[in-house]
PDB file of N, CA and C in Angstrom:
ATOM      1  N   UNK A   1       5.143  12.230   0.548  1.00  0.00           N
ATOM      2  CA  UNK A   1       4.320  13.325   0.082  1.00  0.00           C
ATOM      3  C   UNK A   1       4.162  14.300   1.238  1.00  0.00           C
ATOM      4  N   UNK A   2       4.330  15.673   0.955  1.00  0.00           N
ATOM      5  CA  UNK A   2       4.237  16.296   1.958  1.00  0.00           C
ATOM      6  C   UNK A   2       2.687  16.927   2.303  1.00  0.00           C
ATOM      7  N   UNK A   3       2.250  17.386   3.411  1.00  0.00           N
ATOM      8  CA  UNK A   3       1.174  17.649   3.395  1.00  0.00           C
ATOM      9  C   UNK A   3       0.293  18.629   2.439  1.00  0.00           C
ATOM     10  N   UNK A   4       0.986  19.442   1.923  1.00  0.00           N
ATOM     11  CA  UNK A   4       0.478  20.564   1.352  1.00  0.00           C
ATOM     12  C   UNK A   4       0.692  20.457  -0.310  1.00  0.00           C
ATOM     13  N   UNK A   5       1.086  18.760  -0.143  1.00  0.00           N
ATOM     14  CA  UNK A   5       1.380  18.872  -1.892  1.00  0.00           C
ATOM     15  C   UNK A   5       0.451  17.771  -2.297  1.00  0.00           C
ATOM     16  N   UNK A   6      -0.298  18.194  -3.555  1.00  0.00           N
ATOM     17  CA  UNK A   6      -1.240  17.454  -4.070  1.00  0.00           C
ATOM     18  C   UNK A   6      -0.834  17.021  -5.003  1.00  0.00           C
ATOM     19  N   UNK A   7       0.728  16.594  -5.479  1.00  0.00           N
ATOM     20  CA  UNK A   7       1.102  16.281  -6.853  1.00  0.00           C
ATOM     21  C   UNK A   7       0.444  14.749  -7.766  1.00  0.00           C
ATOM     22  N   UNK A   8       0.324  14.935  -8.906  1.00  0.00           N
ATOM     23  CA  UNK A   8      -0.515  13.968  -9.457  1.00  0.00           C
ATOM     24  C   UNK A   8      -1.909  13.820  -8.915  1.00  0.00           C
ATOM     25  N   UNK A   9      -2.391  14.410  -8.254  1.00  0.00           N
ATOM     26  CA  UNK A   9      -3.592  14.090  -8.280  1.00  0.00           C
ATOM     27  C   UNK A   9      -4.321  13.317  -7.950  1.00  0.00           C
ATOM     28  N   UNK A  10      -4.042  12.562  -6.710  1.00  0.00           N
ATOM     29  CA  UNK A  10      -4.423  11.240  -6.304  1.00  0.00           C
ATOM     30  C   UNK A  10      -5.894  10.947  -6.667  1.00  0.00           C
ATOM     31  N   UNK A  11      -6.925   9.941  -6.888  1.00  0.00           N
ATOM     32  CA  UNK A  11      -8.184   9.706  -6.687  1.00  0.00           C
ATOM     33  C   UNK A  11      -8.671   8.848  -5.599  1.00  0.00           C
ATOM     34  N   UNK A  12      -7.612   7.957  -5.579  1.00  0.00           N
ATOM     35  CA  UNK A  12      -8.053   6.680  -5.248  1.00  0.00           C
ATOM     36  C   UNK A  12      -6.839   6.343  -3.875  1.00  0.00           C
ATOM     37  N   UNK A  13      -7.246   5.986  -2.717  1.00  0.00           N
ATOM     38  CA  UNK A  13      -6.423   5.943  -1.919  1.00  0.00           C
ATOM     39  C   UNK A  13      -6.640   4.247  -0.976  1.00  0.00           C
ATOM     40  N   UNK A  14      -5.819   3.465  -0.963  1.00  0.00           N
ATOM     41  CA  UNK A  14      -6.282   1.857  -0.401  1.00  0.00           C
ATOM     42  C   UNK A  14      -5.948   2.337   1.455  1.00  0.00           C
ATOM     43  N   UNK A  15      -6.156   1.593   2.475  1.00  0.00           N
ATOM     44  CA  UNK A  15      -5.963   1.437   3.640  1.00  0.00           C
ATOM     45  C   UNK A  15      -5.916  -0.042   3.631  1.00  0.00           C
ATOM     46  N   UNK A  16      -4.660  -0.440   3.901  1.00  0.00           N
ATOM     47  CA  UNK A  16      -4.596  -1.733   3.874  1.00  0.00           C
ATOM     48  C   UNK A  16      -4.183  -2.366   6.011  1.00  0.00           C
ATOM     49  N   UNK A  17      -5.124  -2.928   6.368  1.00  0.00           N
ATOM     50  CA  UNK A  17      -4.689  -3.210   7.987  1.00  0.00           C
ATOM     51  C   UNK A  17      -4.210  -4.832   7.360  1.00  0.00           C
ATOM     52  N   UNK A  18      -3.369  -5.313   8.128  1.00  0.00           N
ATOM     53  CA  UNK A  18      -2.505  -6.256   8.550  1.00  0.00           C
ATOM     54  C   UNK A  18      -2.074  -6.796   9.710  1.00  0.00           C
ATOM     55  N   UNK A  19      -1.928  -7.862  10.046  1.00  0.00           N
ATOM     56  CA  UNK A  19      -1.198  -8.589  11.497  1.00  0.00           C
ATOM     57  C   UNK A  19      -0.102  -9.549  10.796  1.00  0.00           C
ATOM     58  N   UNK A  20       1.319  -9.763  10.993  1.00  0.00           N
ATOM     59  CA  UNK A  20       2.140 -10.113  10.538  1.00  0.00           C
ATOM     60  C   UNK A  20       2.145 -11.820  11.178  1.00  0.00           C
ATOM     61  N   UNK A  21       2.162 -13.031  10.857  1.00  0.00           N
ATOM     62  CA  UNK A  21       2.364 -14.768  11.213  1.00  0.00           C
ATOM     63  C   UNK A  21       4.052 -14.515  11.948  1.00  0.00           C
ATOM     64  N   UNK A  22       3.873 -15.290  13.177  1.00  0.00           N
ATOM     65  CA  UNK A  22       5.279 -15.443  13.326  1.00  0.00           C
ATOM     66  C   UNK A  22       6.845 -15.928  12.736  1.00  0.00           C
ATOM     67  N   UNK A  23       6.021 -16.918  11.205  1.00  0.00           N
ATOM     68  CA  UNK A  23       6.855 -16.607   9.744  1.00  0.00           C
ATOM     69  C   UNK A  23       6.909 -15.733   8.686  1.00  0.00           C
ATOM     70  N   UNK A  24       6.572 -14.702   9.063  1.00  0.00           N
ATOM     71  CA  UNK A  24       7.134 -13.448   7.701  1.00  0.00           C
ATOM     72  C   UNK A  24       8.582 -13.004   8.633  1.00  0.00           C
ATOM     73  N   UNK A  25       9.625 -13.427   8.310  1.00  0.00           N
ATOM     74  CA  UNK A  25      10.601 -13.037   8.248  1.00  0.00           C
ATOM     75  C   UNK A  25      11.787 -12.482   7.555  1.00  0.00           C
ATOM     76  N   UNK A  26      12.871 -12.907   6.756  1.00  0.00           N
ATOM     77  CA  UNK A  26      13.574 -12.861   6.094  1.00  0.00           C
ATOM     78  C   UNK A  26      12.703 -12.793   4.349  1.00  0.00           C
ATOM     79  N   UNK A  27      12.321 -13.657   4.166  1.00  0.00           N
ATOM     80  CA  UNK A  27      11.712 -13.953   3.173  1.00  0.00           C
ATOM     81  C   UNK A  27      10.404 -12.561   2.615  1.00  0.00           C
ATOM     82  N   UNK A  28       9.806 -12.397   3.661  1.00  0.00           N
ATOM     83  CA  UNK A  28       8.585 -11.553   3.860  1.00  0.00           C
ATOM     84  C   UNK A  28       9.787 -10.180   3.695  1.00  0.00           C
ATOM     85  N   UNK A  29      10.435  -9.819   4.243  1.00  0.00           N
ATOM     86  CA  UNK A  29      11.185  -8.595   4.423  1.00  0.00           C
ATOM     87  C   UNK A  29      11.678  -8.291   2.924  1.00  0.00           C
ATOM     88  N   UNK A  30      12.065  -9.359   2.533  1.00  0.00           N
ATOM     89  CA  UNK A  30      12.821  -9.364   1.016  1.00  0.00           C
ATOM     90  C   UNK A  30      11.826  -9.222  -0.251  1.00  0.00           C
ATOM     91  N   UNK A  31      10.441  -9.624  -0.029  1.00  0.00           N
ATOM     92  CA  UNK A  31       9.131  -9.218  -0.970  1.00  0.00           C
ATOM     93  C   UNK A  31       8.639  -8.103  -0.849  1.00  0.00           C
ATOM     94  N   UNK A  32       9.031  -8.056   0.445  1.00  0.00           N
ATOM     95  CA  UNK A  32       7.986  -5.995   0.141  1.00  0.00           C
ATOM     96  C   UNK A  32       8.950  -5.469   0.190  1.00  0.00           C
ATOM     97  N   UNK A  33      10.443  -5.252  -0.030  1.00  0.00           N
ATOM     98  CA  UNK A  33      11.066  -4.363  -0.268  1.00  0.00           C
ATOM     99  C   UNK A  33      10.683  -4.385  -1.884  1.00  0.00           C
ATOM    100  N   UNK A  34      10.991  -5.512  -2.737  1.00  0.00           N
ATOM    101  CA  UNK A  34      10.557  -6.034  -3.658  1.00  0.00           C
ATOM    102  C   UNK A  34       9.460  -5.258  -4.505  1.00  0.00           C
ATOM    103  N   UNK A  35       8.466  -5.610  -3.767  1.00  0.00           N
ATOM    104  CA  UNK A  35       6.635  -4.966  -3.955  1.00  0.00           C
ATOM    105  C   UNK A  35       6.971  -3.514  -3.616  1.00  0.00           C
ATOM    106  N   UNK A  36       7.484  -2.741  -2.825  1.00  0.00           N
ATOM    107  CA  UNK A  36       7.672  -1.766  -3.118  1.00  0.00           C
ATOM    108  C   UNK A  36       8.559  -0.907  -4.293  1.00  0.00           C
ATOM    109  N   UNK A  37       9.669  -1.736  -4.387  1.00  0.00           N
ATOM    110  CA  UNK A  37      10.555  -1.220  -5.715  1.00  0.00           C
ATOM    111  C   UNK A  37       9.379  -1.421  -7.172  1.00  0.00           C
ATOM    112  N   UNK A  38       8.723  -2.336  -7.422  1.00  0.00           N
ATOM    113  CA  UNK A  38       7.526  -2.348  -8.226  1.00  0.00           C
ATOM    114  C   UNK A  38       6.960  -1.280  -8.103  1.00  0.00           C
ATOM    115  N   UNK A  39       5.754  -1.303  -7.212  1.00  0.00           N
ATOM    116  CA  UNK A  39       5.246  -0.580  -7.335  1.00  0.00           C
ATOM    117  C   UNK A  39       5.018   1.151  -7.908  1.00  0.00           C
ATOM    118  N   UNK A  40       6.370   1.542  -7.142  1.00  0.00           N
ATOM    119  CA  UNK A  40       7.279   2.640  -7.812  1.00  0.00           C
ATOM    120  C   UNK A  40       7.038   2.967  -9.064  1.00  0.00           C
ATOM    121  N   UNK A  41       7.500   1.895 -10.056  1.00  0.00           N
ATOM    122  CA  UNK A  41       7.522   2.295 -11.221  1.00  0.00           C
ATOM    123  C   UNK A  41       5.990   1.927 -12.055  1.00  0.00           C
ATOM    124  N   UNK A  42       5.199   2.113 -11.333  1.00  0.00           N
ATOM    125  CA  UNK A  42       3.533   2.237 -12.148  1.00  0.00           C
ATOM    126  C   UNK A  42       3.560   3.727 -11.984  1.00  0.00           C
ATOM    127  N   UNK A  43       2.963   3.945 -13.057  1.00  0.00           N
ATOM    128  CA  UNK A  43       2.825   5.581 -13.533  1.00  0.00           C
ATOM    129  C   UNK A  43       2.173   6.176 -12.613  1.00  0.00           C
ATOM    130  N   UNK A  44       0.770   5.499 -12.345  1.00  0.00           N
ATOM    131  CA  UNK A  44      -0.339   5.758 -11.503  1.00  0.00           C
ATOM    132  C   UNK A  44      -0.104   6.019  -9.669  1.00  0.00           C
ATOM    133  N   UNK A  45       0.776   5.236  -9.415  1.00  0.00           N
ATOM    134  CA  UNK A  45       1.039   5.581  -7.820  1.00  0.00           C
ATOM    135  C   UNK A  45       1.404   6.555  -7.512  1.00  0.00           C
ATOM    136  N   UNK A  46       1.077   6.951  -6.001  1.00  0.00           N
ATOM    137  CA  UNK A  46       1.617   8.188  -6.296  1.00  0.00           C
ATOM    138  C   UNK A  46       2.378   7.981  -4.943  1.00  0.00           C
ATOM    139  N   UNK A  47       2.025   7.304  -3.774  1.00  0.00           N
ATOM    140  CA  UNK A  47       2.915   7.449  -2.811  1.00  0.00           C
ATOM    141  C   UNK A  47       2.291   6.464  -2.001  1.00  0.00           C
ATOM    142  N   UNK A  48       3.230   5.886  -0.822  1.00  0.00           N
ATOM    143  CA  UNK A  48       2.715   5.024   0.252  1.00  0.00           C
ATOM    144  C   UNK A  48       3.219   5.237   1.058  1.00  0.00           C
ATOM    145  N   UNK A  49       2.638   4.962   2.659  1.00  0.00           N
ATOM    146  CA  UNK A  49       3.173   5.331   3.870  1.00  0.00           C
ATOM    147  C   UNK A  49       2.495   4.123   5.407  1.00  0.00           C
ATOM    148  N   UNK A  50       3.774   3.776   6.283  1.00  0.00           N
ATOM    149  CA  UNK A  50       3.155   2.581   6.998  1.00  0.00           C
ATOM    150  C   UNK A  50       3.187   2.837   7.952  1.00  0.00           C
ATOM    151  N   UNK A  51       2.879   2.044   9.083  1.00  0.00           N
ATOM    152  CA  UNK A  51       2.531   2.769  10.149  1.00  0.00           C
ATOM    153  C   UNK A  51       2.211   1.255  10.921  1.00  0.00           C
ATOM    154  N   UNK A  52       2.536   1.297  12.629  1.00  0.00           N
ATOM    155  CA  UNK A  52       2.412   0.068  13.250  1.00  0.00           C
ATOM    156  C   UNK A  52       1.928   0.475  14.463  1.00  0.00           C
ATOM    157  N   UNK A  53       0.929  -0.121  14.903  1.00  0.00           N
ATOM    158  CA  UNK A  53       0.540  -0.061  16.166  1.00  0.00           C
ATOM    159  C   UNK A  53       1.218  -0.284  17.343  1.00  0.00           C
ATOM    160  N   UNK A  54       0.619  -0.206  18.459  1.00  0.00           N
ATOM    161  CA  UNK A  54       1.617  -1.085  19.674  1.00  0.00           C
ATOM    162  C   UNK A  54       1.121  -2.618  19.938  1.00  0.00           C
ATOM    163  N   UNK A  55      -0.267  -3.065  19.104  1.00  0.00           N
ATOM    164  CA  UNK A  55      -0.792  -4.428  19.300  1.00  0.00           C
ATOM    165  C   UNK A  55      -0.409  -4.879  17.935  1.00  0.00           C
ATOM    166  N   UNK A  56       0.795  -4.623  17.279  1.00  0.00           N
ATOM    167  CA  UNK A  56       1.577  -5.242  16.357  1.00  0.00           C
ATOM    168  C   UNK A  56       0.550  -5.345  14.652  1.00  0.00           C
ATOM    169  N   UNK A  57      -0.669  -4.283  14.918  1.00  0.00           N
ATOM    170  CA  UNK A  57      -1.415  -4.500  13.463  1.00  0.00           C
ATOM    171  C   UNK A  57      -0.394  -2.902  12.817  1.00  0.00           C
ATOM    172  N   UNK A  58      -0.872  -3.556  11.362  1.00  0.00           N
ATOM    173  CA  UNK A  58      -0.053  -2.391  10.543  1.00  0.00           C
ATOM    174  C   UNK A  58      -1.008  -1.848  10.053  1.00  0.00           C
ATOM    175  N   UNK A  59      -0.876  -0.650   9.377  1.00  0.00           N
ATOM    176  CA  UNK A  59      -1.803  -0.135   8.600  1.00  0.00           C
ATOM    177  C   UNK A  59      -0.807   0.315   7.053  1.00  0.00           C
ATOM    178  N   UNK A  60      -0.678   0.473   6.286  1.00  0.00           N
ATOM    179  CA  UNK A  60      -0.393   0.557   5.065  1.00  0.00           C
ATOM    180  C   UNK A  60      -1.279   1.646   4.031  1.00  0.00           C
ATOM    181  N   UNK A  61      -1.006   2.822   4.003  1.00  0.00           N
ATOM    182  CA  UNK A  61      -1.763   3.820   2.977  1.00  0.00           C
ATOM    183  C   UNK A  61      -1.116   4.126   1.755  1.00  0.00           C
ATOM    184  N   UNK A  62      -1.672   3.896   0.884  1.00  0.00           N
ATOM    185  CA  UNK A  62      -1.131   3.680  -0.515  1.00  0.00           C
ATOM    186  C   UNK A  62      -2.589   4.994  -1.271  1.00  0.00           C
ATOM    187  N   UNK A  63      -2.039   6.126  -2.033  1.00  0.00           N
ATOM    188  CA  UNK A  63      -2.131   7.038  -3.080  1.00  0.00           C
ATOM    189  C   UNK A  63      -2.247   6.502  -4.167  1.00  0.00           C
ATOM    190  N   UNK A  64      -3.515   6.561  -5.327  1.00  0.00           N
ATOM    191  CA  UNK A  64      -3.500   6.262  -6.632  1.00  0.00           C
ATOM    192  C   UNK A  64      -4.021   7.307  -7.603  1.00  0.00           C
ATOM    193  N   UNK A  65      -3.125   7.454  -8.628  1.00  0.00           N
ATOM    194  CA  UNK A  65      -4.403   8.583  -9.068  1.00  0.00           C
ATOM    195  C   UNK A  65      -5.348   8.318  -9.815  1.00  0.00           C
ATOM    196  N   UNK A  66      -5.698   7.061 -10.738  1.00  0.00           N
ATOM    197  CA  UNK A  66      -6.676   6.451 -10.708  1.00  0.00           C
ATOM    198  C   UNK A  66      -6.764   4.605 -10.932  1.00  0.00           C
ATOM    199  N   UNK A  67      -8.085   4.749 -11.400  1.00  0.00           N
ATOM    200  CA  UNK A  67      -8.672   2.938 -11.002  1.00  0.00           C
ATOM    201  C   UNK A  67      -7.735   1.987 -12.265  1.00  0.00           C
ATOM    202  N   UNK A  68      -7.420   2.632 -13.392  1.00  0.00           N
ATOM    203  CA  UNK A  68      -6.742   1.877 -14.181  1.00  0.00           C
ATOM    204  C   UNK A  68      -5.007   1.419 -13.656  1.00  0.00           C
ATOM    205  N   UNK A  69      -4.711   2.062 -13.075  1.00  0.00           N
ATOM    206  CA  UNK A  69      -2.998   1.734 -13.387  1.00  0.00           C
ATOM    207  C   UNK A  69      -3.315   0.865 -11.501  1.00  0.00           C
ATOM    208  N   UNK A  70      -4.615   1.334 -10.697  1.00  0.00           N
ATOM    209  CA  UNK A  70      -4.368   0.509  -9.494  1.00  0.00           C
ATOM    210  C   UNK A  70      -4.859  -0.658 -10.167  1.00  0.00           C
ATOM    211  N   UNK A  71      -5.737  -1.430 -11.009  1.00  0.00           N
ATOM    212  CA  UNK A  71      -6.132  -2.683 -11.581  1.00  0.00           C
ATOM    213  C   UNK A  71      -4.767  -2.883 -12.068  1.00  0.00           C
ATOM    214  N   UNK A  72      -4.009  -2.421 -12.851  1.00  0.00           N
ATOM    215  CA  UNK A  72      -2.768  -2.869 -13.103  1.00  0.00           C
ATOM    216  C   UNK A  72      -2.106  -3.480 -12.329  1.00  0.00           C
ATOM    217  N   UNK A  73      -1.647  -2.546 -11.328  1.00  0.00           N
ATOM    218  CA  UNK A  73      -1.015  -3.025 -10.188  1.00  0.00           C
ATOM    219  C   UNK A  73      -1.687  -4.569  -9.558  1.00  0.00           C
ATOM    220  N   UNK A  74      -3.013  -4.700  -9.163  1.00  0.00           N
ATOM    221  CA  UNK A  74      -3.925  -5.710  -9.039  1.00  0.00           C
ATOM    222  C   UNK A  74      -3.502  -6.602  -9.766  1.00  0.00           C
ATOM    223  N   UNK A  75      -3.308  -6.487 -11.059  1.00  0.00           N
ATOM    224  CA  UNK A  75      -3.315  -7.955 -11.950  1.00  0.00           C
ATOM    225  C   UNK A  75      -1.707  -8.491 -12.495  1.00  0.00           C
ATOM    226  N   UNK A  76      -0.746  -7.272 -11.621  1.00  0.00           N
ATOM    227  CA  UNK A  76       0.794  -7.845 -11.645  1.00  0.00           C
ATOM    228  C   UNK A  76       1.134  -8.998 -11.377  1.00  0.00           C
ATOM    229  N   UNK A  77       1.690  -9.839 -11.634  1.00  0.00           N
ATOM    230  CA  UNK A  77       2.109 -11.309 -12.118  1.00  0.00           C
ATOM    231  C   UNK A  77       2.687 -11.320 -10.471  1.00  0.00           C
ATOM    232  N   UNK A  78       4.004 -10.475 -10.252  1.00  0.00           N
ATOM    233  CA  UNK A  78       3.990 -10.876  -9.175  1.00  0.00           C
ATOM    234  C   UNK A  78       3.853 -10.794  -7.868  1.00  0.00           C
ATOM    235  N   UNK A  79       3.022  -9.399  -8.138  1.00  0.00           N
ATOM    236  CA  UNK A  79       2.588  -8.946  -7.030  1.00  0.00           C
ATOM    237  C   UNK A  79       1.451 -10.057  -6.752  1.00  0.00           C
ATOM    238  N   UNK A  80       0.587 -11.183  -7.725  1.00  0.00           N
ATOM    239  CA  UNK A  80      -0.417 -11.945  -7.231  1.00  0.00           C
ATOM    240  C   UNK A  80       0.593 -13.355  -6.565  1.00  0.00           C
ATOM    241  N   UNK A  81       1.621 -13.054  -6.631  1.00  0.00           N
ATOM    242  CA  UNK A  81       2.121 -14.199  -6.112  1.00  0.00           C
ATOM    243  C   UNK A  81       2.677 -13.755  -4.527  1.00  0.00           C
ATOM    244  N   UNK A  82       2.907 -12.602  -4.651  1.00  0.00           N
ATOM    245  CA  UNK A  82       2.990 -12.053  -3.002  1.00  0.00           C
ATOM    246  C   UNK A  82       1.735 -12.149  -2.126  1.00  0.00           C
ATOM    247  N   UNK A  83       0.540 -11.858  -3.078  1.00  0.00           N
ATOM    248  CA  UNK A  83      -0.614 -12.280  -1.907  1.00  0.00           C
ATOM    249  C   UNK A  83      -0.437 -13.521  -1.965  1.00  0.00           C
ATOM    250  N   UNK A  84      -0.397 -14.205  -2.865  1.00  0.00           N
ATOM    251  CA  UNK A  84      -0.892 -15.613  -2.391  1.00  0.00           C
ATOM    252  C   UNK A  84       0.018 -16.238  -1.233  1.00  0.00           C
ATOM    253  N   UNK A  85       1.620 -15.946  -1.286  1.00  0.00           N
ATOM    254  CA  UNK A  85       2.152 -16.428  -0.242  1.00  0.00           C
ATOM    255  C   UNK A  85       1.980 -15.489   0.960  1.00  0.00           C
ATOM    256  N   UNK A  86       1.726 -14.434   1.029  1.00  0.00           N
ATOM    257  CA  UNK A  86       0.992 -13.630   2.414  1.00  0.00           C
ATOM    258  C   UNK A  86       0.024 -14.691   2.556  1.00  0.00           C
ATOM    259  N   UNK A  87      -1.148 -15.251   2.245  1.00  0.00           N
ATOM    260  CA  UNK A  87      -1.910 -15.785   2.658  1.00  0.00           C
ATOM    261  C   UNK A  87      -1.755 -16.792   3.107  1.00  0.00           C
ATOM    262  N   UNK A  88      -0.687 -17.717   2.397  1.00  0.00           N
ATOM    263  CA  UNK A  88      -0.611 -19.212   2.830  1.00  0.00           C
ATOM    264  C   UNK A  88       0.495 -18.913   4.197  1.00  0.00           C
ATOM    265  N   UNK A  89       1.392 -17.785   4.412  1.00  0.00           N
ATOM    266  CA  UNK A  89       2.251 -18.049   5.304  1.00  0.00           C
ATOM    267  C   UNK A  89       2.619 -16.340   6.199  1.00  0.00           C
ATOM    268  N   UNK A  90       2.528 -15.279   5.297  1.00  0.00           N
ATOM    269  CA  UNK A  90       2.802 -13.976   6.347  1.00  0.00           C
ATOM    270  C   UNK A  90       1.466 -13.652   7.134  1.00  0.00           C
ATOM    271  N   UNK A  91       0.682 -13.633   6.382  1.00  0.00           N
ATOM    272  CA  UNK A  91      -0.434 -12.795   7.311  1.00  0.00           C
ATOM    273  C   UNK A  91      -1.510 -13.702   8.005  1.00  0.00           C
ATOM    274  N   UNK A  92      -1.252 -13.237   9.587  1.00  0.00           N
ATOM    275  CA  UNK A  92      -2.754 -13.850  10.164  1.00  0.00           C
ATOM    276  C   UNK A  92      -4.120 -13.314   9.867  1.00  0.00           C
ATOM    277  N   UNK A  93      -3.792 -12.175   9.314  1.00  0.00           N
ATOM    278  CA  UNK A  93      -5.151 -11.370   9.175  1.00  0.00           C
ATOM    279  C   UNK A  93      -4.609 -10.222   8.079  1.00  0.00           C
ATOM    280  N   UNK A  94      -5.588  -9.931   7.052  1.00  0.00           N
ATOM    281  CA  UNK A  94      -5.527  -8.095   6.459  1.00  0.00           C
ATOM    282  C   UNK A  94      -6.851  -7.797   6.194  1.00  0.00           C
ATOM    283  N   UNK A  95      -7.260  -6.855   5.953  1.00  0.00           N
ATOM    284  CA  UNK A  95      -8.199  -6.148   5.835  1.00  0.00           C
ATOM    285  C   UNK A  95      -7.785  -5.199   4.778  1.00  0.00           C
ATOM    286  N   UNK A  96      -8.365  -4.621   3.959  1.00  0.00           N
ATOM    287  CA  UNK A  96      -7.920  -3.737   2.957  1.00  0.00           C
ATOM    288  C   UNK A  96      -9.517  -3.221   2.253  1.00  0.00           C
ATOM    289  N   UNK A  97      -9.586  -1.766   2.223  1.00  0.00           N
ATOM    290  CA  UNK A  97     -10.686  -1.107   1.943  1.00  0.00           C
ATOM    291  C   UNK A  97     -10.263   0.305   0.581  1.00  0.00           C
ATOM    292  N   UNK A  98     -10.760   0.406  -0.025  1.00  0.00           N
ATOM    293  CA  UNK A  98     -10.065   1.144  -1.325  1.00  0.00           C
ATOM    294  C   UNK A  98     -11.410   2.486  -1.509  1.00  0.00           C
ATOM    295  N   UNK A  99     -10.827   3.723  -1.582  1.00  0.00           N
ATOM    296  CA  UNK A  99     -11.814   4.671  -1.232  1.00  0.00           C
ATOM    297  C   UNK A  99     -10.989   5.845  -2.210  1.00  0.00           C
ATOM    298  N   UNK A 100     -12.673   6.598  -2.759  1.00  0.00           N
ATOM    299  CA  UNK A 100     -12.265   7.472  -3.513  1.00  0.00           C
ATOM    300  C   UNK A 100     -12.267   8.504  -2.628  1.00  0.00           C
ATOM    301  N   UNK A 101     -11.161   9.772  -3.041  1.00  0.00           N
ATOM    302  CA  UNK A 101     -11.170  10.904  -2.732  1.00  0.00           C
ATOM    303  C   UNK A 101     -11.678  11.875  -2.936  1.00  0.00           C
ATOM    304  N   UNK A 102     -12.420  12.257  -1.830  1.00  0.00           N
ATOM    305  CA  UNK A 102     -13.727  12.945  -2.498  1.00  0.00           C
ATOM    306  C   UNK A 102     -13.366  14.739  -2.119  1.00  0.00           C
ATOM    307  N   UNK A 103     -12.817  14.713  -1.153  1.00  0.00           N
ATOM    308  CA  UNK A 103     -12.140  15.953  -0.812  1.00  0.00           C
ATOM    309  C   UNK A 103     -10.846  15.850  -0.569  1.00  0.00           C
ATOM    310  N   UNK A 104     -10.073  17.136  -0.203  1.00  0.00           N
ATOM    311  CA  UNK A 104      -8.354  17.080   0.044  1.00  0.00           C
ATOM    312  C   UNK A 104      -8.041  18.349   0.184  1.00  0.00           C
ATOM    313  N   UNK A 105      -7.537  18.773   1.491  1.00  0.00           N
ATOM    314  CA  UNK A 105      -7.267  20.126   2.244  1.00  0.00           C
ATOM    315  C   UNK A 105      -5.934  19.759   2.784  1.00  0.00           C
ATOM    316  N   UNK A 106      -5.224  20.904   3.065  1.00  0.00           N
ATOM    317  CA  UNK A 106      -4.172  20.991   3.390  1.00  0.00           C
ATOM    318  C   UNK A 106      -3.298  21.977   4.256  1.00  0.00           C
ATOM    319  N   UNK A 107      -2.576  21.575   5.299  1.00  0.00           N
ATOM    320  CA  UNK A 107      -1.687  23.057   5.903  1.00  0.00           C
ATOM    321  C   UNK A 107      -0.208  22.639   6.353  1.00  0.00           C
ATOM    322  N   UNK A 108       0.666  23.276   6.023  1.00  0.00           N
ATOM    323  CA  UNK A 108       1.548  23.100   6.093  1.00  0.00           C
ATOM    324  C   UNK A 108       2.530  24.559   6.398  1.00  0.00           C
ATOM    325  N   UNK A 109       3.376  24.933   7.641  1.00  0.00           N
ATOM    326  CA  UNK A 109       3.708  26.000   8.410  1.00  0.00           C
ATOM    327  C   UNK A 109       4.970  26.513   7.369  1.00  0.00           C
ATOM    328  N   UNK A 110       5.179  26.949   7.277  1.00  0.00           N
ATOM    329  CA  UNK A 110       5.962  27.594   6.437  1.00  0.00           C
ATOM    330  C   UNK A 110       7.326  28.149   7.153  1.00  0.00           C
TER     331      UNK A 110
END
């Protein structure tokens, strides 16, 4: 998404922080390409973008434009099976906080 474009209308925007287990490897690499090809095709998303520190936490920003199609996403069959194995084996830690958009400004140089 570029800065100056508000397409769809986002409402709802997640910040998801993360620290990766020294087993998310191969396996882990092959689910969120996965979880991302999903995700894609929910009507409601509108875009995501990641981002890594230098103390190896991620941050993950994910665009929704609203609370129904992100509960969707929430109650995907297998996207609940990606958390559950994030939990038992990729992630030492996430944090994830889900916030409405209450404003949205923009500049972009032309």
């Amino acid at each position: 998404m570029q800065p100056n474009e508000n397409h769809d209308n986002p409402s709802l925007i997640i910040l998801f922080r993360s620290k990766l287990t020294s087993q998310a490897g191969e396996d882990y690499q092959a689910m969120n390409a996965e979880m991302e090809t999903l995700v894609r095709q929910n009507p409601g998303f509108v875009d995501v973008k990641s981002y890594t520190a230098a103390d190896g936490e991620r941050l993950t920003v994910v665009w929704w434009r609203d609370e129904e199609s992100l509960a969707e996403w929430r109650n995907q069959m297998r996207h609940r099976e990606a958390q559950s194995t994030g939990r038992q084996k990729w992630y030492e830690y996430y944090d994830m906080d889900v916030a409405t958009i209450v404003r949205s400004r923009s500049f972009a140089r032309k």
